[in-house]
Protein backbone atom coordinates (compact mmCIF):
# COMPACT_ATOMS: atom_id res chain seq x y z
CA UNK A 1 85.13 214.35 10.85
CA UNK A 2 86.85 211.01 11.71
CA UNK A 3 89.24 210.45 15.20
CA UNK A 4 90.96 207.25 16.24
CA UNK A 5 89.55 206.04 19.46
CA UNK A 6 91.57 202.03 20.38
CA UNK A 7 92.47 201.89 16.63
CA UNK A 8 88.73 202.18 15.77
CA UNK A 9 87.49 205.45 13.59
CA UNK A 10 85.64 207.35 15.39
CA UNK A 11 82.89 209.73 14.06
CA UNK A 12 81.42 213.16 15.14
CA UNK A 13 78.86 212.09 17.39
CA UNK A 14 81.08 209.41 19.05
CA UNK A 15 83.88 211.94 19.58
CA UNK A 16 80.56 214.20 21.18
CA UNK A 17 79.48 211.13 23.36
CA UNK A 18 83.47 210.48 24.75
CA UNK A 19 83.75 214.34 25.33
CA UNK A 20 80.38 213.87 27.72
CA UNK A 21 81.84 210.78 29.43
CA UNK A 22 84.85 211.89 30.71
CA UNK A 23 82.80 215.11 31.51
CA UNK A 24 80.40 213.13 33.63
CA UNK A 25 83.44 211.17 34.98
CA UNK A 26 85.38 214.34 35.95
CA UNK A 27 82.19 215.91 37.76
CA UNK A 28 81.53 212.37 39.92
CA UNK A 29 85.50 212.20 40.71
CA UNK A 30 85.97 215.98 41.66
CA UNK A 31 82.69 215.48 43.83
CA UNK A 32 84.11 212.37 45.41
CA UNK A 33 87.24 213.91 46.25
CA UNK A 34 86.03 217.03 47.52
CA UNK A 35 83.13 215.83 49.59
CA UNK A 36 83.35 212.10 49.96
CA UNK A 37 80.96 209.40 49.96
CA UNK A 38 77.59 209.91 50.37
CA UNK A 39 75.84 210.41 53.67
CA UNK A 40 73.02 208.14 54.80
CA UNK A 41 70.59 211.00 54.37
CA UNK A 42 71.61 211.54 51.40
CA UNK A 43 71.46 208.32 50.40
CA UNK A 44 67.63 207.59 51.18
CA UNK A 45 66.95 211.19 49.04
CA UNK A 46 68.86 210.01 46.10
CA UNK A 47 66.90 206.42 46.13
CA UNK A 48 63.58 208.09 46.95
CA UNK A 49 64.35 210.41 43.89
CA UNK A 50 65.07 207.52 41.62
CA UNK A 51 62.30 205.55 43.07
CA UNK A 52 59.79 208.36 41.71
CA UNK A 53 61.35 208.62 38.85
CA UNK A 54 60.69 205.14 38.00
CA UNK A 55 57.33 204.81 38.98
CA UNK A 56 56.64 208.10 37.30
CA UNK A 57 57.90 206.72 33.98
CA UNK A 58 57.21 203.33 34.22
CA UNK A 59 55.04 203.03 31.08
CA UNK A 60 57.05 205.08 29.21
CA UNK A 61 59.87 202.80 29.79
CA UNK A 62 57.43 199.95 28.34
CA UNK A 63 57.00 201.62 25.66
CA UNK A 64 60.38 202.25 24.70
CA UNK A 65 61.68 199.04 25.11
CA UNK A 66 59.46 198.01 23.36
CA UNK A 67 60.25 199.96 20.36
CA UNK A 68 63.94 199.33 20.56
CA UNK A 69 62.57 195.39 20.70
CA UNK A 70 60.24 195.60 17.62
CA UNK A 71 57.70 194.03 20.32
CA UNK A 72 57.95 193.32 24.20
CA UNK A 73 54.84 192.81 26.12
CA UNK A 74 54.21 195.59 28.57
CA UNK A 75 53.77 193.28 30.93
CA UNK A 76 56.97 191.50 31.03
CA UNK A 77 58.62 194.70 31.25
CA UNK A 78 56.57 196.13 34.52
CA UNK A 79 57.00 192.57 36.13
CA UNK A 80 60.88 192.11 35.05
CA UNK A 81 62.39 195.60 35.48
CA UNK A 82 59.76 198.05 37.10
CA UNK A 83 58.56 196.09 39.81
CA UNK A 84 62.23 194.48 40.39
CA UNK A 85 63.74 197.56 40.78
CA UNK A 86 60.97 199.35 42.90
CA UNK A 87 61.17 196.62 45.13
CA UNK A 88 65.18 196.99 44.77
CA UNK A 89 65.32 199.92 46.09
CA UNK A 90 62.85 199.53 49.25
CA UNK A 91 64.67 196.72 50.12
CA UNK A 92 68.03 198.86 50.81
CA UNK A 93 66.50 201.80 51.83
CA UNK A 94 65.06 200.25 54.47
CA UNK A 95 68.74 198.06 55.64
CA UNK A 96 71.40 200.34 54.37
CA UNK A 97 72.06 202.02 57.74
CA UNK A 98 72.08 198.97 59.51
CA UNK A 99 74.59 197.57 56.78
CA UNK A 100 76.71 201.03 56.95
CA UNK A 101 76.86 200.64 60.60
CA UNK A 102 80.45 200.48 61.97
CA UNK A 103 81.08 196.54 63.34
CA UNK A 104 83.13 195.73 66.28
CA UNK A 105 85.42 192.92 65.83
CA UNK A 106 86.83 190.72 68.82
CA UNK A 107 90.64 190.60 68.52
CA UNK A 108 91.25 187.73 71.47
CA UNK A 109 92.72 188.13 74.92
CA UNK A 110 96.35 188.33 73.47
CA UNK A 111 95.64 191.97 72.42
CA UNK A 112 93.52 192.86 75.13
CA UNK A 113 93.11 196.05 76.27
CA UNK A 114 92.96 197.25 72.52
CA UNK A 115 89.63 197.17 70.23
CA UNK A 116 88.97 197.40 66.94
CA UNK A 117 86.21 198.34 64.89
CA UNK A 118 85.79 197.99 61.23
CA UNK A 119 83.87 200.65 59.28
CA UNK A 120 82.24 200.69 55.98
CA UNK A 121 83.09 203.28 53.35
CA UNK A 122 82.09 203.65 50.05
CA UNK A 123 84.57 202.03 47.34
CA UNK A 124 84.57 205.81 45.55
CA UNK A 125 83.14 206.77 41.90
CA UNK A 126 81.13 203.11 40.82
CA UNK A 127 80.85 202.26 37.20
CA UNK A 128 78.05 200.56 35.27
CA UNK A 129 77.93 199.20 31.87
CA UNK A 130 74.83 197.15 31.26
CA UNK A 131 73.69 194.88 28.41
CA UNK A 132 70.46 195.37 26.10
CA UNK A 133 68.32 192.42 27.40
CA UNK A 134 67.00 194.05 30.43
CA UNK A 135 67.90 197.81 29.65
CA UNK A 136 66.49 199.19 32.94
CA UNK A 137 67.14 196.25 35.36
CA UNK A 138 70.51 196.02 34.65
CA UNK A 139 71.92 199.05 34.73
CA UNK A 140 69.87 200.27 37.74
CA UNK A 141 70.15 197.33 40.00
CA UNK A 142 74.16 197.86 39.99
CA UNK A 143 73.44 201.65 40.81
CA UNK A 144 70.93 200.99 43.49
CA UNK A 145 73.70 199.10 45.13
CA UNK A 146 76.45 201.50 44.69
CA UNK A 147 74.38 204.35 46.02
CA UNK A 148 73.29 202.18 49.09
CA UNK A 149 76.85 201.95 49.94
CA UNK A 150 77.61 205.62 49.37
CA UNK A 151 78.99 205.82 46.24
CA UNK A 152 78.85 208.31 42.95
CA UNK A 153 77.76 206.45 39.94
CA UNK A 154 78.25 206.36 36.46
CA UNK A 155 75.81 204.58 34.10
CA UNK A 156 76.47 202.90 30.68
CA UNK A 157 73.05 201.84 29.13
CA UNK A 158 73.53 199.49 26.18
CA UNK A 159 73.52 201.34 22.50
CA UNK A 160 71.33 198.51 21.51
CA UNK A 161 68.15 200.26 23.25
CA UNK A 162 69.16 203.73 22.52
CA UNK A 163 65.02 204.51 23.00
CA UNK A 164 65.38 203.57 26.80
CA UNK A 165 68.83 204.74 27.00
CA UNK A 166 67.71 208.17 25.98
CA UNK A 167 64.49 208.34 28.18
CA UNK A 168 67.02 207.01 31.28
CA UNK A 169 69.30 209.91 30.70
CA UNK A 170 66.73 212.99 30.65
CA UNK A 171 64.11 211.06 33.35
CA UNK A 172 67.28 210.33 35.89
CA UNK A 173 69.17 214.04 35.24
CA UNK A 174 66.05 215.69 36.13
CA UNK A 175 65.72 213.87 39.44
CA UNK A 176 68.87 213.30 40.65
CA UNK A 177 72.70 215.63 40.96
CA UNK A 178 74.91 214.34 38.06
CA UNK A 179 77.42 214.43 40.78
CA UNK A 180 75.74 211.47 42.03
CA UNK A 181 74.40 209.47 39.45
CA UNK A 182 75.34 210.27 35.68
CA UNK A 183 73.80 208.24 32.27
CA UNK A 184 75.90 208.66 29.97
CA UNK A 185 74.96 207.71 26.15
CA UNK A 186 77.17 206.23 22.69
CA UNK A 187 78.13 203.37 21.36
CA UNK A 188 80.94 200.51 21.94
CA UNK A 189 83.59 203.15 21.54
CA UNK A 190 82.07 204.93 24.80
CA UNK A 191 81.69 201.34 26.74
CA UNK A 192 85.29 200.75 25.75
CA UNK A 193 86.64 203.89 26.74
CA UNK A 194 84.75 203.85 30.25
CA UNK A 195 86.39 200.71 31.08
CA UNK A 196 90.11 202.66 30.80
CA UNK A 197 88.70 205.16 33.08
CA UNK A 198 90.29 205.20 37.03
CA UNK A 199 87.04 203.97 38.23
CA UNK A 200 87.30 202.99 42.23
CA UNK A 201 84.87 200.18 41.12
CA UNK A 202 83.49 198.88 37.97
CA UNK A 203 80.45 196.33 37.36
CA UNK A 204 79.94 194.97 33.53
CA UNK A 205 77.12 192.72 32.62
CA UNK A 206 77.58 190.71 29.25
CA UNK A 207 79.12 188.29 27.78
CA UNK A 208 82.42 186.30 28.58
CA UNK A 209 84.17 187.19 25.50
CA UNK A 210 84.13 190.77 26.04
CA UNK A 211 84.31 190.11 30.01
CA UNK A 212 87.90 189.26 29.20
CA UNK A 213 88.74 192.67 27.63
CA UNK A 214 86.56 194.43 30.20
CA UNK A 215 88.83 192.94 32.78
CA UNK A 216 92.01 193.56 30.99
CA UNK A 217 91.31 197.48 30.46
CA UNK A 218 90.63 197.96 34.30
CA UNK A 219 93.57 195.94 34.70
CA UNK A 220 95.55 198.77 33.79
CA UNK A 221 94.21 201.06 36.45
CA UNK A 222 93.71 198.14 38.70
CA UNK A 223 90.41 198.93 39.19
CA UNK A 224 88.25 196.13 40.83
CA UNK A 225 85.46 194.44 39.12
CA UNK A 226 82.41 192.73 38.70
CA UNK A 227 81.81 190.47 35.92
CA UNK A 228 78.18 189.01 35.12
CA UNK A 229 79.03 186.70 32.41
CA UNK A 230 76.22 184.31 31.86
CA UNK A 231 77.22 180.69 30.33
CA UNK A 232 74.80 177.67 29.62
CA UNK A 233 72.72 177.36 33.05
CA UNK A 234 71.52 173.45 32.97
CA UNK A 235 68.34 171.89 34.14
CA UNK A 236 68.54 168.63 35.62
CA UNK A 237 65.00 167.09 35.12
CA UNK A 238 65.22 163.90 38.14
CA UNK A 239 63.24 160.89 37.80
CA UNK A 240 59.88 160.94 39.79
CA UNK A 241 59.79 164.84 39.02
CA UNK A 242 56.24 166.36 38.45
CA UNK A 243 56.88 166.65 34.83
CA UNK A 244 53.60 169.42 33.92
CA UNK A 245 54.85 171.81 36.53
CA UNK A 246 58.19 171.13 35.81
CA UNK A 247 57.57 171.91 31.82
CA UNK A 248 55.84 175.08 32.70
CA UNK A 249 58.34 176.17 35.11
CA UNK A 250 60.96 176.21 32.68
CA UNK A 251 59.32 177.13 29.48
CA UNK A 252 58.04 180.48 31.68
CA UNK A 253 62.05 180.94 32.04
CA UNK A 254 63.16 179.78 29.34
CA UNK A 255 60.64 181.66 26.64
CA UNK A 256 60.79 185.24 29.47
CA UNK A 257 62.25 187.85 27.15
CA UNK A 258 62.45 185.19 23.84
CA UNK A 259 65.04 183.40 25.93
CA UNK A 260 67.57 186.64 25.85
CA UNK A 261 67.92 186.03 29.53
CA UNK A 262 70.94 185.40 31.26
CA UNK A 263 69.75 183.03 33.90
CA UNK A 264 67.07 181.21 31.33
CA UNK A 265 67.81 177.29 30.98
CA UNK A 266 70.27 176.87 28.27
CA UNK A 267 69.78 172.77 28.04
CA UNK A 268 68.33 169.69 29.57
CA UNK A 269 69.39 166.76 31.26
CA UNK A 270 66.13 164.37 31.24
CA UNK A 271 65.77 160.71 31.90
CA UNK A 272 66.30 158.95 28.29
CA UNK A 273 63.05 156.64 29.27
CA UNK A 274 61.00 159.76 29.41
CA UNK A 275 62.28 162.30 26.92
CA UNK A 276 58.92 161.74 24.40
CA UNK A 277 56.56 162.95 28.04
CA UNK A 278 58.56 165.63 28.50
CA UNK A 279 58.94 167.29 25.33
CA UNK A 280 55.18 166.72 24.95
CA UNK A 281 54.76 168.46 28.50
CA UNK A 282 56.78 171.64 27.28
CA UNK A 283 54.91 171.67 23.82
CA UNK A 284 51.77 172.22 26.39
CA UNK A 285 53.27 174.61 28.71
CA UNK A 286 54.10 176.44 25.58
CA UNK A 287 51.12 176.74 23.93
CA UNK A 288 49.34 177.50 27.43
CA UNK A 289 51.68 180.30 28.68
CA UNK A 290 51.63 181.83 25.12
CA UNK A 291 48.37 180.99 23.04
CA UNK A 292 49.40 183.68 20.72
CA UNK A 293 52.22 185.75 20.10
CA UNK A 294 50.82 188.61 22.18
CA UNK A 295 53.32 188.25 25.39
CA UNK A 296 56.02 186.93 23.41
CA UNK A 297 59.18 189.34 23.01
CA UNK A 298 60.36 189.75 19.72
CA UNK A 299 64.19 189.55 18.31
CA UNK A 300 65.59 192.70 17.86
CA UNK A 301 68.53 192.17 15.40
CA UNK A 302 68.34 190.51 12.46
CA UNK A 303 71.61 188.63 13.27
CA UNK A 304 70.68 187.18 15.88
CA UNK A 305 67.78 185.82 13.79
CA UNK A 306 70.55 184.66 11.40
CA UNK A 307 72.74 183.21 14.45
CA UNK A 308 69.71 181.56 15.49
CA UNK A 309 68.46 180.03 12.25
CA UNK A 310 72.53 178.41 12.24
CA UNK A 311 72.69 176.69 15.37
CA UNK A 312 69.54 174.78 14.98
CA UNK A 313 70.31 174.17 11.29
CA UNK A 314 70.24 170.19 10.06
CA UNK A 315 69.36 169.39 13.91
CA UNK A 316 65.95 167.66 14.99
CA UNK A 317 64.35 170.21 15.80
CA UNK A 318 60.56 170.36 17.57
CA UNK A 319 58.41 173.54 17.51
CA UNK A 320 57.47 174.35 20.87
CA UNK A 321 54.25 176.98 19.36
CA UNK A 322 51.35 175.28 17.77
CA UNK A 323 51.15 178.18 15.06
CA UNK A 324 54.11 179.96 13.17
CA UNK A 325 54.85 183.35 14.07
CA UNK A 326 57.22 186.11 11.61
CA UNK A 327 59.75 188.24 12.32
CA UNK A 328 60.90 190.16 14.23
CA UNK A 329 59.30 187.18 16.45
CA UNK A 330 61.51 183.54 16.31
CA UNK A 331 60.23 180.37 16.25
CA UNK A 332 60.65 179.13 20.05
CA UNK A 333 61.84 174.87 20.14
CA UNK A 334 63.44 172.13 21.27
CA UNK A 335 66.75 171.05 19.87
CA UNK A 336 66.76 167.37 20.68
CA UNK A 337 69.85 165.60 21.18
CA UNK A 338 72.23 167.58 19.66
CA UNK A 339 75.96 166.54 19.22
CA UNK A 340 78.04 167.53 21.89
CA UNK A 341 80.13 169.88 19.69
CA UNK A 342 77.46 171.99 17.50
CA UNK A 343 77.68 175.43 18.02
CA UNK A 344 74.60 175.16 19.80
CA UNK A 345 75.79 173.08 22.83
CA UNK A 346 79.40 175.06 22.86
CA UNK A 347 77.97 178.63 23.05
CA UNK A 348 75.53 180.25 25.34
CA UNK A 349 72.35 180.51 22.86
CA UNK A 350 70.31 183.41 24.33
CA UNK A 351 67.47 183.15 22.75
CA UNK A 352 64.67 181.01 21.78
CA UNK A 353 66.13 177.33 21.50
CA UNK A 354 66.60 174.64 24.31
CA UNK A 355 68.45 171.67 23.82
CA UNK A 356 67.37 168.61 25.30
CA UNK A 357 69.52 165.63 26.09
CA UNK A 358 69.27 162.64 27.67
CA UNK A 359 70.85 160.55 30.60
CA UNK A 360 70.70 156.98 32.37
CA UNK A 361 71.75 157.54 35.51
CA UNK A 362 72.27 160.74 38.05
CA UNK A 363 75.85 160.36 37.80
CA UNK A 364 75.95 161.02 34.16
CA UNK A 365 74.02 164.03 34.29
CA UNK A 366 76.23 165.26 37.19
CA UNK A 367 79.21 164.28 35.57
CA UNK A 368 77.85 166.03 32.36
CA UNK A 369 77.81 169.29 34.04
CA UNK A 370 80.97 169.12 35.89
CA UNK A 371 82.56 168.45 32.81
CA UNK A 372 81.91 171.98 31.73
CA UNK A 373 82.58 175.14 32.70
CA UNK A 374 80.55 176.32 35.93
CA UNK A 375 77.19 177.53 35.08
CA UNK A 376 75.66 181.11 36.40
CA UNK A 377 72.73 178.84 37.70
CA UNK A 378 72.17 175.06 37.92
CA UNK A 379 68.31 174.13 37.92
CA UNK A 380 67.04 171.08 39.40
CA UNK A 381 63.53 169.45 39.22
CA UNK A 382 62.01 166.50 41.26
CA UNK A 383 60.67 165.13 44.64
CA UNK A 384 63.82 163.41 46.34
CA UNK A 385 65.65 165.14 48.62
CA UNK A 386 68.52 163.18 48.46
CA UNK A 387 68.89 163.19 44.96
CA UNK A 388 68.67 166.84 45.54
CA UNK A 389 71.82 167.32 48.14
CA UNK A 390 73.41 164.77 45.88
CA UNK A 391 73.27 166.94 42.81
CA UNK A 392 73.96 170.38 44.99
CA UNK A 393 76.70 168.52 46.60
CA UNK A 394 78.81 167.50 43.26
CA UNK A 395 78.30 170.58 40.79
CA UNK A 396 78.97 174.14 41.37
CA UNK A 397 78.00 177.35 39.82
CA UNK A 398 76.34 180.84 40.92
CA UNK A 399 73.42 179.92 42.21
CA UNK A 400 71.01 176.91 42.32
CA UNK A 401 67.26 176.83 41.99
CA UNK A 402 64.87 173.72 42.61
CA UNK A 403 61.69 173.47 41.17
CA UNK A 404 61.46 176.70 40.13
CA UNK A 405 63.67 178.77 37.09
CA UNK A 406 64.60 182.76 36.75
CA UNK A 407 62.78 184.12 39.97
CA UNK A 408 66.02 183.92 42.02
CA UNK A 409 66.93 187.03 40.51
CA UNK A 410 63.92 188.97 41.73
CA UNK A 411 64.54 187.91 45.48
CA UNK A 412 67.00 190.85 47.07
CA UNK A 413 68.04 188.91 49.65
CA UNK A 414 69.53 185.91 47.58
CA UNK A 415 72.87 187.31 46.34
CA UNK A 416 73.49 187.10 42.62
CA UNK A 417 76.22 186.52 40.55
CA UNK A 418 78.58 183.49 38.88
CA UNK A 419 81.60 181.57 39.36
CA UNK A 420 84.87 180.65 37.32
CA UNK A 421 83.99 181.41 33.75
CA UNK A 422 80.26 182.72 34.44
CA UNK A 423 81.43 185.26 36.65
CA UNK A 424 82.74 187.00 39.86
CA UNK A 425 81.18 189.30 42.38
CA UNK A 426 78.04 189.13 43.60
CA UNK A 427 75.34 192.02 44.29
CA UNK A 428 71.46 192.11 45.09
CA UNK A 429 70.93 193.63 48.25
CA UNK A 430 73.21 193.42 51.21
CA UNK A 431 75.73 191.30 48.72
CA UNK A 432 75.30 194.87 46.44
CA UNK A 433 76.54 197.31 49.32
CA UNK A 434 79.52 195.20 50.57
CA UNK A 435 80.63 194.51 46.56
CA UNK A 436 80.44 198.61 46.62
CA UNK A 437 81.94 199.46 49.87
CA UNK A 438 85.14 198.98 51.22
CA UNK A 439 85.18 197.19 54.79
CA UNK A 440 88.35 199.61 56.39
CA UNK A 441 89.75 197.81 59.64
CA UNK A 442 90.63 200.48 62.00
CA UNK A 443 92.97 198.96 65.61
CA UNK A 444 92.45 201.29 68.62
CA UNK A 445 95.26 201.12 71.05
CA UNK A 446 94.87 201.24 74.78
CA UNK A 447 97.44 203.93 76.64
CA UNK A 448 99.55 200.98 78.27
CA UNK A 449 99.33 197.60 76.82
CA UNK A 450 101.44 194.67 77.24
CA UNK A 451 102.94 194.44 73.40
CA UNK A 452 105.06 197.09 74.92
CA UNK A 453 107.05 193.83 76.10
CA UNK A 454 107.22 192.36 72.75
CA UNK A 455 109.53 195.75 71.49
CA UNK A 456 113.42 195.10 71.34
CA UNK A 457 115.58 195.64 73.38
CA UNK A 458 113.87 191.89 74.27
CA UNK A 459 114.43 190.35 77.83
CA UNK A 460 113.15 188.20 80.17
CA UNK A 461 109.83 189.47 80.63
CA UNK A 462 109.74 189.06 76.25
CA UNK A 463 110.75 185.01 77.12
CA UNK A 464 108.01 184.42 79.78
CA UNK A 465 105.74 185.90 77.01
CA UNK A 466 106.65 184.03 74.24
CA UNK A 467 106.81 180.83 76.43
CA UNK A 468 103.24 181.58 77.22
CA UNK A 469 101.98 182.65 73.69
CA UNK A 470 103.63 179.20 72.09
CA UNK A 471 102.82 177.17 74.67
């Protein structure tokens, strides 16, 4: 049996996992009405329940990624989810009821003798639809925030790791009140029709093209939200840079999950008088991080493979892997020099391939960058620190890292998120509770104050005021 869900058929099962959305919606909403946000107490027990949970199931979760991968090394998993989101949620537990604590604003002498104070509420019922590259990361990270700040949550896991999507759902329903945090399962259809739901707060991870339609659904309920968008993150490679720790620096980011990393380096900006010692540096790095295809994360779709295989087609391309590897594995390189409208320098590549171009002076490379749309993360390698400010100075984007690529994202107190076309809203940590909570501004009045003068029927005493407020 066949429905029509946004002039899509829609099947059985679908129609099954729709039916258990807006039943997992309706049981966070009634809660939320009835009894509120969450109390700090009940706060730390939900985050010490998921906490357990985690750590409970932690390989099983490397072993179903795995699976929904074809391969992903177990360690890459405990270090990029398990451990980030352990360490996620002791670093709120431990601030959130310093961060929930009411703050007391000054409001000047003119209003004197009233105060104000402005307390922080939760936003309401949170919603979180999360991508397939990190499965666990990203749609717990968002959660861990929105129940730090009070909230009920709903969870979207990504259809494209229905493994770890499944062992989410039963792990977190047996540890925690579906009133408070609900996984719910299905395909696009499901995403889609959580994003027309009359969510207080949503938070989508993915891609700009479908970051537009996100936005325009919760337009309709004007429901506030949180786009992580991604885009093509540059590394500017400076002159004088230590070009072996810079090459192992970003092939470790870069070649992290096959490259299906939000933050990895999408292209480089080198010095054109170097470009031979640095490709031969990341060759190295490459074949020293990954002497064999052990630790190295497999693609999961075969068109991906496909869109791959395009984008570096009739380019000079340069193996970065001293030995072939098969499928469901692809061939890691270096795209060098690639014109400046392939596909492969217009769309965000997520995956396996890094462009490398070259400059002649700083201002190029800046000017490169700025000439595009602002980047979730601009990377920056070398040794002068004026060079440095210079760079940080004249580009923008979501975040900046120097000398270093990808671990910004592990770091709770370094908020995350993009800007313009990579994204807006931020959360990790403290930047995760306010994006959740609403900051209320509440005015106390004293029993007499002088604004009594400012009332009509105005007078003389109301001119000696005004003469003295616009003095």
């Amino acid at each position: 049996m066949t429905a029509i869900f946004d002039g899509r058929a829609v099947d059985s099962a679908s129609q099954r996992d729709l039916a258990a959305l807006h039943r997992a919606y309706a049981g966070l909403r009634e809660a939320f009405d009835r009894d509120g946000g969450l109390p700090l107490a009940v706060r730390r027990e939900t985050l010490r329940a998921l906490r357990a949970a985690i750590k409970r199931d932690a390989e099983a979760y490397a072993a179903a990624i795995s699976s929904d991968f074809g391969v992903r090394s177990r360690h890459e998993t405990l270090l990029a989810e398990i451990a980030v989101i352990l360490d996620a949620i002791d670093y709120s537990a431990a601030r959130m009821g310093r961060w929930a604590a009411p703050s007391r604003p000054s409001l000047g002498w003119r209003f004197w003798p009233a105060h104000g104070r402005i307390l922080k509420q939760p936003r309401g019922v949170a919603g979180v639809i999360a991508p397939g590259n990190y499965p666990l990361h990203l749609a717990l990270l968002p959660a861990i925030a929105a129940l730090a700040a009070g909230c009920r949550v709903l969870v979207k896991p990504s259809e494209l790791t229905p493994q770890t999507a499944e062992l989410m759902q039963n792990s977190l329903a047996a540890a925690i009140d579906p009133t408070i945090l609900s996984v719910v399962l299905g395909d696009a259809a499901v995403s889609s029709a959580m994003t027309h739901l009359p969510l207080d707060v949503l938070l989508f991870t993915g891609s700009e093209r479908v970051g537009h339609l996100v936005m325009g659904a919760a337009a309709q309920n004007l429901t506030p939200v949180i786009l992580e968008l991604g885009g093509k993150s540059p590394v500017i490679i400076d002159r004088g840079a230590d070009l072996a720790q810079a090459a192992e620096a970003i092939i470790s980011g870069k070649l992290m999950n096959a490259g299906q990393t939000c933050v990895a380096p999408d292209y480089l900006l080198v010095p054109r008088e170097i470009r031979d010692r640095i490709v031969e540096k990341l060759q190295t790095a490459a074949r020293k991080l990954y002497p064999d295809a052990r630790d190295y994360t497999s693609i999961a779709s075969d068109n991906a493979r496909r869109r791959f295989q395009a984008l570096e087609a009739g380019l000079d391309v340069v193996p970065l892997f001293g030995t072939p590897v098969a499928a469901p594995h692809y061939r890691p390189a270096l795209v060098l020099s690639p014109p400046l409208d392939s596909a492969i320098m217009q769309e965000e590549i997520f995956g396996p391939l890094l462009p490398v171009l070259v400059y002649d002076t700083l201002d190029e490379a800046i000017g490169f960058v700025r000439a595009r749309p602002k980047p979730l993360v601009l990377y920056w390698f070398g040794k002068n620190p004026d060079s440095r400010d210079y760079a940080l100075a004249k580009t923008a984007s979501g975040s900046a890292v120097i000398n270093d690529t990808v671990l910004q994202v592990a770091i709770q107190s370094l908020p995350f998120g993009g800007v313009g076309r990579s994204g807006m809203g931020r959360y990790h940590g403290k930047a995760g509770f306010d994006a959740f909570t609403h900051e209320r501004p509440v005015l106390y009045q004293a029993r007499f104050s002088p604004t009594v003068f400012l009332r009509p029927p105005f007078g003389k005493i109301t001119d000696v005021i005004l003469k003295f407020l616009t003095r």
